[in-house]
N, C-alpha and C. Protein backbone atom coordinates (compact mmCIF):
# COMPACT_ATOMS: atom_id res chain seq x y z
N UNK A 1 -3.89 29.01 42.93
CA UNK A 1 -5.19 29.64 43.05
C UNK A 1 -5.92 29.18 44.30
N UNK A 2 -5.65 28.22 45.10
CA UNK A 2 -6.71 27.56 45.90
C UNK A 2 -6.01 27.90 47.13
N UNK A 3 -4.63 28.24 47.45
CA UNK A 3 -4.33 28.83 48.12
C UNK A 3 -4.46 30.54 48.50
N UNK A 4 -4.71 30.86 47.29
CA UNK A 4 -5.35 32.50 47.62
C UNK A 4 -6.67 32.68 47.64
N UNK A 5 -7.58 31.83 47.65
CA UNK A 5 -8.82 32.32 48.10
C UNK A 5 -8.72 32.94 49.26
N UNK A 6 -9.65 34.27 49.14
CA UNK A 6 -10.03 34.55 50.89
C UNK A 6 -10.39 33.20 52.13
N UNK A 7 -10.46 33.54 53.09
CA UNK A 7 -10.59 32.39 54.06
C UNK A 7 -12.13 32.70 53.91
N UNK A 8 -12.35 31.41 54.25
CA UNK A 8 -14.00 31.29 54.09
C UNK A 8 -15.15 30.96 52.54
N UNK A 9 -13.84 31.81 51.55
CA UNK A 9 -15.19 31.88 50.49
C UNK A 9 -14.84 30.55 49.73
N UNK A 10 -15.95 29.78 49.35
CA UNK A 10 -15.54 28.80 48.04
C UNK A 10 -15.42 29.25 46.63
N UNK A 11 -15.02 28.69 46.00
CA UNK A 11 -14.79 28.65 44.43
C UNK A 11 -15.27 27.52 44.11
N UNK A 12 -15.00 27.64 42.38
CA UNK A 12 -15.19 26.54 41.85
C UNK A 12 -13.74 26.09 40.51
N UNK A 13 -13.88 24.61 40.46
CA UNK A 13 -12.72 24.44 39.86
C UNK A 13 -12.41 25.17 38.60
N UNK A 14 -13.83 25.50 38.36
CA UNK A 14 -13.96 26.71 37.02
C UNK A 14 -13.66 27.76 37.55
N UNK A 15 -13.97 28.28 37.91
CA UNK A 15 -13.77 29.76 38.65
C UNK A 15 -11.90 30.11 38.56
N UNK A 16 -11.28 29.06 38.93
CA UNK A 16 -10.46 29.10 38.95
C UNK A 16 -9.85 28.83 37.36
N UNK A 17 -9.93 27.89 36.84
CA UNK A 17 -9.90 27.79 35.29
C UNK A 17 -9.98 29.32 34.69
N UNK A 18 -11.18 29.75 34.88
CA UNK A 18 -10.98 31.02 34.12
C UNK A 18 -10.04 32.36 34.67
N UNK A 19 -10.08 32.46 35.88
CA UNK A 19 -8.76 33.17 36.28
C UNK A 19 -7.22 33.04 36.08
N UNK A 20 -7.21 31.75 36.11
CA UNK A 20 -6.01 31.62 35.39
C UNK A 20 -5.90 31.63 33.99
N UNK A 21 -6.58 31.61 33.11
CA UNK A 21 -6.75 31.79 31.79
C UNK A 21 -6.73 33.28 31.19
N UNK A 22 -7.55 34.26 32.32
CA UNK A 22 -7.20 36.04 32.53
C UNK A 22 -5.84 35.95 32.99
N UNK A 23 -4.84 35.36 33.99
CA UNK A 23 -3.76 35.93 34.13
C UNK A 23 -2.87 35.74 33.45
N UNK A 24 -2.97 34.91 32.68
CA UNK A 24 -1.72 34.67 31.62
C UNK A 24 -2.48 34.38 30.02
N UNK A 25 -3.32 35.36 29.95
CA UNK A 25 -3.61 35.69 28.48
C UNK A 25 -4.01 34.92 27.56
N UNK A 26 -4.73 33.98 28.17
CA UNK A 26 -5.32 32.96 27.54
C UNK A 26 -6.68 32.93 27.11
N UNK A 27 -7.06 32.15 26.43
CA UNK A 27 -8.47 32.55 25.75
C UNK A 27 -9.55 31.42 26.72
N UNK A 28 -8.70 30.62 27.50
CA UNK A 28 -9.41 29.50 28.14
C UNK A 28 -8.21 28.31 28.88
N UNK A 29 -8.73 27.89 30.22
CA UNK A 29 -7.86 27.58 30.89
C UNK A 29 -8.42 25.48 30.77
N UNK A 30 -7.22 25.09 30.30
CA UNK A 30 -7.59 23.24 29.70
C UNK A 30 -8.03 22.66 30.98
N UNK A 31 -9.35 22.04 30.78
CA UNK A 31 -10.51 21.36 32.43
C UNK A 31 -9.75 20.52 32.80
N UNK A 32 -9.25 19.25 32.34
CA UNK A 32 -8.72 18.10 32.68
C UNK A 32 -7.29 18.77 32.97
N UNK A 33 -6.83 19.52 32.62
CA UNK A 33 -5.22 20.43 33.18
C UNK A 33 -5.88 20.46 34.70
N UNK A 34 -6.85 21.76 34.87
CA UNK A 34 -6.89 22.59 35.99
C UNK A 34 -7.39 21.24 37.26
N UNK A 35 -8.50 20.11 36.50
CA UNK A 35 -8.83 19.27 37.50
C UNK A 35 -7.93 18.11 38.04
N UNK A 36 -6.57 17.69 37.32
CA UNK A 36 -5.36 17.45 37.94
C UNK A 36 -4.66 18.02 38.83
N UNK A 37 -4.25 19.32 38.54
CA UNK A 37 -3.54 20.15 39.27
C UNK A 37 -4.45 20.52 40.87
N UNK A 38 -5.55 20.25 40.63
CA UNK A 38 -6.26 20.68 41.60
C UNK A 38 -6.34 19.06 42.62
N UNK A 39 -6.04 18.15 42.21
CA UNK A 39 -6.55 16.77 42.97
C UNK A 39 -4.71 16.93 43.50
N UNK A 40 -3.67 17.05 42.76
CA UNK A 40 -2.44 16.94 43.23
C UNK A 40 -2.33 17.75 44.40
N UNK A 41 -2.78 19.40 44.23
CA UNK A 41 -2.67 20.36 45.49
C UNK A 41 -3.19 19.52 46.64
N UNK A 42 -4.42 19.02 46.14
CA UNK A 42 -5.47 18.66 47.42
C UNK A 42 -4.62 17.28 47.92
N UNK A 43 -4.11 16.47 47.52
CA UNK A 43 -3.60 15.50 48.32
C UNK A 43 -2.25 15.89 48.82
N UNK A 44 -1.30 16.93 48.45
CA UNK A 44 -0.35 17.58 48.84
C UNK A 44 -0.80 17.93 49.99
N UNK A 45 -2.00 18.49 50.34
CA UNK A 45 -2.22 19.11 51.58
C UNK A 45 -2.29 18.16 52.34
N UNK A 46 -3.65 17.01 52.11
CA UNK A 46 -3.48 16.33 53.12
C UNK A 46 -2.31 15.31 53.45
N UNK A 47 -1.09 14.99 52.54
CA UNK A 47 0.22 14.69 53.18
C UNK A 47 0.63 15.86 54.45
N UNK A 48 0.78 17.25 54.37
CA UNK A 48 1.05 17.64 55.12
C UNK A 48 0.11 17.73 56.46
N UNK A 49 -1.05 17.54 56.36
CA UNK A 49 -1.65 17.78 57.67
C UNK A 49 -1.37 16.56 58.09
N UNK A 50 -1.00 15.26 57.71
CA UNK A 50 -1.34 13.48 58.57
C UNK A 50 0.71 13.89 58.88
N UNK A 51 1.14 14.96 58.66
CA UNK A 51 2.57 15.18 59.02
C UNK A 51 2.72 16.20 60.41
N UNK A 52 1.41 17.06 60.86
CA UNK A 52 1.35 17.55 61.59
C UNK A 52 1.43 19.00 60.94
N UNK A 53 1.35 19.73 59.88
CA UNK A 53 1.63 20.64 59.66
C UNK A 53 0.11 21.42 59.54
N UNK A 54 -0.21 22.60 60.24
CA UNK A 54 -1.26 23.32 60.09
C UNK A 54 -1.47 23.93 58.85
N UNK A 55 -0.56 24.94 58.60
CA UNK A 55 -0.83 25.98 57.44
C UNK A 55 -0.25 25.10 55.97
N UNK A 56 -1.77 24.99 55.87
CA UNK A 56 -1.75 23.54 54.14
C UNK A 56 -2.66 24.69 53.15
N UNK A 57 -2.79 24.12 52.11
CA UNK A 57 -3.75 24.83 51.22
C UNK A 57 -4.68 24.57 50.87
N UNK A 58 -5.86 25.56 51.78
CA UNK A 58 -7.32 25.08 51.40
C UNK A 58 -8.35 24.55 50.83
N UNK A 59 -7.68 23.26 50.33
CA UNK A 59 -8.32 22.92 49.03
C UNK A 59 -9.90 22.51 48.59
N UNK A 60 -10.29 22.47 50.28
CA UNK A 60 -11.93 22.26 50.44
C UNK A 60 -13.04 23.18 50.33
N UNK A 61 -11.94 24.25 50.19
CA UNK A 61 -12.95 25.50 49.46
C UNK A 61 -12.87 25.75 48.29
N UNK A 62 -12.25 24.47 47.30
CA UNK A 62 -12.57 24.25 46.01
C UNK A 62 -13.47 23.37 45.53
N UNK A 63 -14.58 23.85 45.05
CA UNK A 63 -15.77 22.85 45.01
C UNK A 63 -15.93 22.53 43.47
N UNK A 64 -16.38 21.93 42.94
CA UNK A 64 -16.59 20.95 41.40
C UNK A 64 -18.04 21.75 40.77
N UNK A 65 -18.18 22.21 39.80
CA UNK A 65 -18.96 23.00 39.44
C UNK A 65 -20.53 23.05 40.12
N UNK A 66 -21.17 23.48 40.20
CA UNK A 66 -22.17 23.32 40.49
C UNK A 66 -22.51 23.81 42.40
N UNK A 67 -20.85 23.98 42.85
CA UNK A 67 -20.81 23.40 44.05
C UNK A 67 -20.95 22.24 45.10
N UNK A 68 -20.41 21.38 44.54
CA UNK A 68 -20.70 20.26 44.92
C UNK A 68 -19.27 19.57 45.26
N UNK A 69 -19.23 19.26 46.64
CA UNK A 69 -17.89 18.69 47.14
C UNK A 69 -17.20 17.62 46.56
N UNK A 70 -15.55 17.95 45.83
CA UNK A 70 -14.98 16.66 44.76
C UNK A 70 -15.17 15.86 46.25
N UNK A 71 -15.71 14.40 45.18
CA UNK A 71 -15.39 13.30 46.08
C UNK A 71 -14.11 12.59 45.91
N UNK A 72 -13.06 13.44 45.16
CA UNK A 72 -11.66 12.64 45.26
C UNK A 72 -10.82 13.59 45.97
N UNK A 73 -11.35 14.59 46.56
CA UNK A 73 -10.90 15.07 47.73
C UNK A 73 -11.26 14.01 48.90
N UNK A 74 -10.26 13.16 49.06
CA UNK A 74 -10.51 12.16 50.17
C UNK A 74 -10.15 12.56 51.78
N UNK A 75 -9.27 13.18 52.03
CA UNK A 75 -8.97 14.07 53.25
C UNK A 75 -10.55 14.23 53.56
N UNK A 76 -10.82 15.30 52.77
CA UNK A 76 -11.77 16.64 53.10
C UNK A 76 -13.18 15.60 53.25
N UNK A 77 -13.47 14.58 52.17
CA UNK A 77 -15.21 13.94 52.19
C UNK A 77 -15.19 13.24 53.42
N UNK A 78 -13.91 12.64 53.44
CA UNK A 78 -13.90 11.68 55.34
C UNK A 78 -13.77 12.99 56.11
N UNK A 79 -13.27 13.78 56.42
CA UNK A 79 -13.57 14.59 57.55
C UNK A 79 -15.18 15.55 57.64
């Protein structure tokens, strides 16, 4: 999911929770599931960028409800 956002727009880790919960027929997508999966993407990426690789997955346009930048996105709060 955090790789198909449009470029530019944010989400939220909910936002995403509930889309995935519409695509596979679920009545509700598990928080502590989606907010793992979402800290693993996000440090996946930044392994690949400290590797030199550009095209990573946006994970800083996933914001923590409210909109408010995860601070265990550590890449993204130091830059």
């Amino acid at each position: 999911m955090m790789s198909k956002a449009p470029e530019g727009k944010l989400i939220t880790v909910s936002e995403n929770r509930a889309t995935l919960a519409k695509e596979h027929e679920a009545t509700i997508g598990y928080p502590l599931t989606t907010v793992i999966f979402a800290w693993i993407v996000a440090n996946a990426a930044e392994e690949e960028r400290k590797e030199g690789k550009k095209d990573i997955t946006p994970y800083w346009w996933t914001l923590k409800t409210g909109g408010v930048i995860n601070a265990r996105y550590t890449g993204w709060v130091k830059a």
